[in-house]
N, C-alpha and C. Protein backbone atom coordinates (compact mmCIF):
# COMPACT_ATOMS: atom_id res chain seq x y z
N UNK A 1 25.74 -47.16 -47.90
CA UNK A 1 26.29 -48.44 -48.33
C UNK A 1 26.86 -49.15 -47.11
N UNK A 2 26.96 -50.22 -46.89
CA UNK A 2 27.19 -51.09 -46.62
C UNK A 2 27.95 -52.40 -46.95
N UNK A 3 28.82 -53.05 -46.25
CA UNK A 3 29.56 -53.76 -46.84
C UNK A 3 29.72 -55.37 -45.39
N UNK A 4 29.01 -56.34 -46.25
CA UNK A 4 28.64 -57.42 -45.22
C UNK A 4 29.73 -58.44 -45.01
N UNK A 5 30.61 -58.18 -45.79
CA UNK A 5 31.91 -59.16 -45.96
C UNK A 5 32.64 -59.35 -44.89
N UNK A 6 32.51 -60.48 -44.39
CA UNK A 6 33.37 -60.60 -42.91
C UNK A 6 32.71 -60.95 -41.94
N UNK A 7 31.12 -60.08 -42.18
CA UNK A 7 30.52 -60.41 -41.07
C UNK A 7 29.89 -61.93 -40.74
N UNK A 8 29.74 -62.55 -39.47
CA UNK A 8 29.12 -63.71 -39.56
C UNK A 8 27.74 -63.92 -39.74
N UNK A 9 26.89 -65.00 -40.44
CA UNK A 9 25.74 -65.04 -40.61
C UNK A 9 24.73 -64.64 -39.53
N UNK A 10 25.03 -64.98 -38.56
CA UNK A 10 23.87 -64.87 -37.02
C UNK A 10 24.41 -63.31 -36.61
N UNK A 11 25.06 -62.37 -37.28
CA UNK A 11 24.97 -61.41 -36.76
C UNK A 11 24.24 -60.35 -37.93
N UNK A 12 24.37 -61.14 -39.12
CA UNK A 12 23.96 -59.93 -40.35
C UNK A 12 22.22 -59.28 -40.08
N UNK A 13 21.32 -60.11 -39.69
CA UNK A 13 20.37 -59.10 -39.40
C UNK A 13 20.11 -58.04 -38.66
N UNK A 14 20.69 -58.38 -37.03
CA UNK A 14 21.48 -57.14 -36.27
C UNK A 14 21.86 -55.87 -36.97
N UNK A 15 22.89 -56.31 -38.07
CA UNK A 15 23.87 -55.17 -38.50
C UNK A 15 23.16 -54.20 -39.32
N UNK A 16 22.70 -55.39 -39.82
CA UNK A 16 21.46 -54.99 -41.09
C UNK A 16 20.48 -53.83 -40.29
N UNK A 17 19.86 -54.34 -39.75
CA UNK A 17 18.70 -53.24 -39.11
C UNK A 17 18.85 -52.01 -38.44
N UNK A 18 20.37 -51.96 -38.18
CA UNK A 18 20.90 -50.68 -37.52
C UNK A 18 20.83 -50.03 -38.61
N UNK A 19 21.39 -50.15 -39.56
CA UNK A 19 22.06 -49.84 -40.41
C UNK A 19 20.77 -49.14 -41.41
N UNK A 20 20.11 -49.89 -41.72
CA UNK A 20 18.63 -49.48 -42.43
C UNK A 20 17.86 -48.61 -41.10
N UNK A 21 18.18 -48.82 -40.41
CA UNK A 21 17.46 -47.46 -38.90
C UNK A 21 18.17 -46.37 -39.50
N UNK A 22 18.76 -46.23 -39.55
CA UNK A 22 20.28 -44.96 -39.60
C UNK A 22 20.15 -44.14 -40.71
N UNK A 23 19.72 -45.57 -42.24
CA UNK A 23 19.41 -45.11 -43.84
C UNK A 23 17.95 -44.32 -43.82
N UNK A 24 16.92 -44.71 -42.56
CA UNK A 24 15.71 -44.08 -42.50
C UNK A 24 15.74 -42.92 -42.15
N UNK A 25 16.63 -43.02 -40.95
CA UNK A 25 16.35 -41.42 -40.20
C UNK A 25 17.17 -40.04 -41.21
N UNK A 26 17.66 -40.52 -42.27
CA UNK A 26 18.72 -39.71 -42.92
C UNK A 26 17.85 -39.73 -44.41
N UNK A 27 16.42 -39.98 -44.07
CA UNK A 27 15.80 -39.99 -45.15
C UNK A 27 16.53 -40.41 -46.97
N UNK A 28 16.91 -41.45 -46.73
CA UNK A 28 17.41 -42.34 -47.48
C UNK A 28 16.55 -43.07 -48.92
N UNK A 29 16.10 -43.00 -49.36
CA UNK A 29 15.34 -43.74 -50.52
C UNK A 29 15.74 -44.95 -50.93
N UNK A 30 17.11 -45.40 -51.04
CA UNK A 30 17.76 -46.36 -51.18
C UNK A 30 19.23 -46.37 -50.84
N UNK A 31 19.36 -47.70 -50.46
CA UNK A 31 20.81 -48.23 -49.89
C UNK A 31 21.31 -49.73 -50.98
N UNK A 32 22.83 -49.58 -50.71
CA UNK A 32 23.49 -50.47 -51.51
C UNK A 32 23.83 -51.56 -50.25
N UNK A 33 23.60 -52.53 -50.65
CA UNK A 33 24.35 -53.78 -49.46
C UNK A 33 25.29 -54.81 -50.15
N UNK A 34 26.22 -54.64 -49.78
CA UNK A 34 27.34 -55.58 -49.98
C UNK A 34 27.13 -57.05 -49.42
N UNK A 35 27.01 -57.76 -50.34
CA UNK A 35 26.93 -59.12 -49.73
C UNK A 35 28.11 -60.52 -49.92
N UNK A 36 28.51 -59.68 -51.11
CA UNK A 36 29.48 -61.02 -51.74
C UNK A 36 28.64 -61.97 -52.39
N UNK A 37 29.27 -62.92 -53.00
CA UNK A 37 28.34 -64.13 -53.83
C UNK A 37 27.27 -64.97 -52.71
N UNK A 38 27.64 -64.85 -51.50
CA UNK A 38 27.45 -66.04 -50.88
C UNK A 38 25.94 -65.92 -50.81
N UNK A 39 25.43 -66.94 -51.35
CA UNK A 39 23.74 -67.16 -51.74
C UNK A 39 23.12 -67.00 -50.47
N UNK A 40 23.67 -67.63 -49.25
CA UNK A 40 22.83 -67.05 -47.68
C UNK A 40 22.61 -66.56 -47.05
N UNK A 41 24.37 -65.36 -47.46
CA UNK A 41 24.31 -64.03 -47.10
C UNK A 41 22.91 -63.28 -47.80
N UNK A 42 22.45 -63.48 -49.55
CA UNK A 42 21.43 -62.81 -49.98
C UNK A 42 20.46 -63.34 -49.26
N UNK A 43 19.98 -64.24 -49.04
CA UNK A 43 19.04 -65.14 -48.36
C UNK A 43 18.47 -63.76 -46.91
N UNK A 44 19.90 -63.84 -46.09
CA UNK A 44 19.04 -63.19 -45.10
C UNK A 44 18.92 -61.86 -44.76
N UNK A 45 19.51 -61.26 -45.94
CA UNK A 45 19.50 -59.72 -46.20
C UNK A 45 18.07 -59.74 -46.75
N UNK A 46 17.62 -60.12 -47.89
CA UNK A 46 16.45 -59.93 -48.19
C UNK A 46 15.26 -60.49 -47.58
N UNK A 47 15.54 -61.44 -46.16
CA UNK A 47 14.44 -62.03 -45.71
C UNK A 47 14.20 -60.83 -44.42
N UNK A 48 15.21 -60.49 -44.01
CA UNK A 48 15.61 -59.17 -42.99
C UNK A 48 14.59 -57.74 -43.54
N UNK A 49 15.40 -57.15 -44.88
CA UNK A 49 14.19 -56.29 -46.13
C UNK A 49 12.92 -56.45 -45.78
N UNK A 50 12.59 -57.75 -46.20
CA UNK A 50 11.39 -58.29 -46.39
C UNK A 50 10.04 -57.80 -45.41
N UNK A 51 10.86 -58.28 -44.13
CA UNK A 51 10.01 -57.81 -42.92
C UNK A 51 9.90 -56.53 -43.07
N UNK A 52 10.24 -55.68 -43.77
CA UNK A 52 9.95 -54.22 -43.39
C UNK A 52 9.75 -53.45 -44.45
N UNK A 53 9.00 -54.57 -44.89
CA UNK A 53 8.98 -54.07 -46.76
C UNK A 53 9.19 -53.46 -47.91
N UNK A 54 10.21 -53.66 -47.55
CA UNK A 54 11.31 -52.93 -48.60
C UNK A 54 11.35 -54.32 -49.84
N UNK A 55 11.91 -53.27 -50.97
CA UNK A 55 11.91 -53.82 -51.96
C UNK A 55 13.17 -54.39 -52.15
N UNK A 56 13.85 -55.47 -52.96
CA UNK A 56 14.91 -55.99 -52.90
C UNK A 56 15.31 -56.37 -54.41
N UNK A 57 16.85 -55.57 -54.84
CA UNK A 57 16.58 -55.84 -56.15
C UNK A 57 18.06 -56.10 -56.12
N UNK A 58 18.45 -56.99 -57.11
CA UNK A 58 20.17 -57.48 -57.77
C UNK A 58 20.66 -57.07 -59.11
N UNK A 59 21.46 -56.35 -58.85
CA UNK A 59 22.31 -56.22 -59.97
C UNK A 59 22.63 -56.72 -60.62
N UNK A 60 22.72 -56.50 -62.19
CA UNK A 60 23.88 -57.13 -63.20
C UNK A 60 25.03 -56.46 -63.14
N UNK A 61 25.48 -55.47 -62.78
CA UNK A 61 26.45 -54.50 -62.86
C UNK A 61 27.23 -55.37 -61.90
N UNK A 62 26.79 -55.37 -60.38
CA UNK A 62 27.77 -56.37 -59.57
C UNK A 62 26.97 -57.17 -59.19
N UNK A 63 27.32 -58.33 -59.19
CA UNK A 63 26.47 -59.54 -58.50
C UNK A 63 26.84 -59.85 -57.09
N UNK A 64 27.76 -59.01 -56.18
CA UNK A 64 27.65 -59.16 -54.98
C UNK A 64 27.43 -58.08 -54.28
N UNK A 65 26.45 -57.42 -54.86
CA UNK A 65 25.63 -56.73 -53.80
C UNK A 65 23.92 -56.62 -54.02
N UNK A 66 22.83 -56.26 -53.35
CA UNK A 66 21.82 -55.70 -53.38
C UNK A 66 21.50 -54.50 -53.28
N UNK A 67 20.45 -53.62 -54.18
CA UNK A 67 20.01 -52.47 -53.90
C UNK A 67 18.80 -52.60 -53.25
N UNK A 68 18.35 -51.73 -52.04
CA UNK A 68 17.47 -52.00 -51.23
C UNK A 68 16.55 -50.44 -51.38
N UNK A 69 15.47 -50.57 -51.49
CA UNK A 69 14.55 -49.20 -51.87
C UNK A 69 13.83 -49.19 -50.55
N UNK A 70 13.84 -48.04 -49.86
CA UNK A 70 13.39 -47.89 -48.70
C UNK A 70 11.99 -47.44 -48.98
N UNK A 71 11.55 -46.67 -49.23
CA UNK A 71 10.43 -45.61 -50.04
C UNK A 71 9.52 -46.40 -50.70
């Protein structure tokens, strides 16, 4: 898990990709990402995902985060 709150926009893909490096090598299947409401924060978490094709899915349970399926 992960938690994006705080961080600034021009750094979240950075953080992001370490972070999903780290969830790979630890053979991970899926990760939780904290995003908060903010619609651009989802924007570039899942455009970040995207490139590496991972699947990208939102909760009803919390609406400020994403579950990310590595696998």
């Amino acid at each position: 898990r992960i938690d994006l709150h705080g961080v600034k926009h021009e750094n979240v893909s950075r953080k992001l990709d370490t972070f999903l490096w780290e969830a790979m090598q630890k053979n991970k299947g899926q990760v939780e990402v904290v995003t908060g409401i903010s619609t651009r924060m989802k924007e570039i978490v899942t455009e970040t995902c995207k490139e590496y094709g991972f699947q990208v899915l939102e909760t009803t349970i919390n609406p400020g985060s994403l579950i990310i399926n590595l696998k």
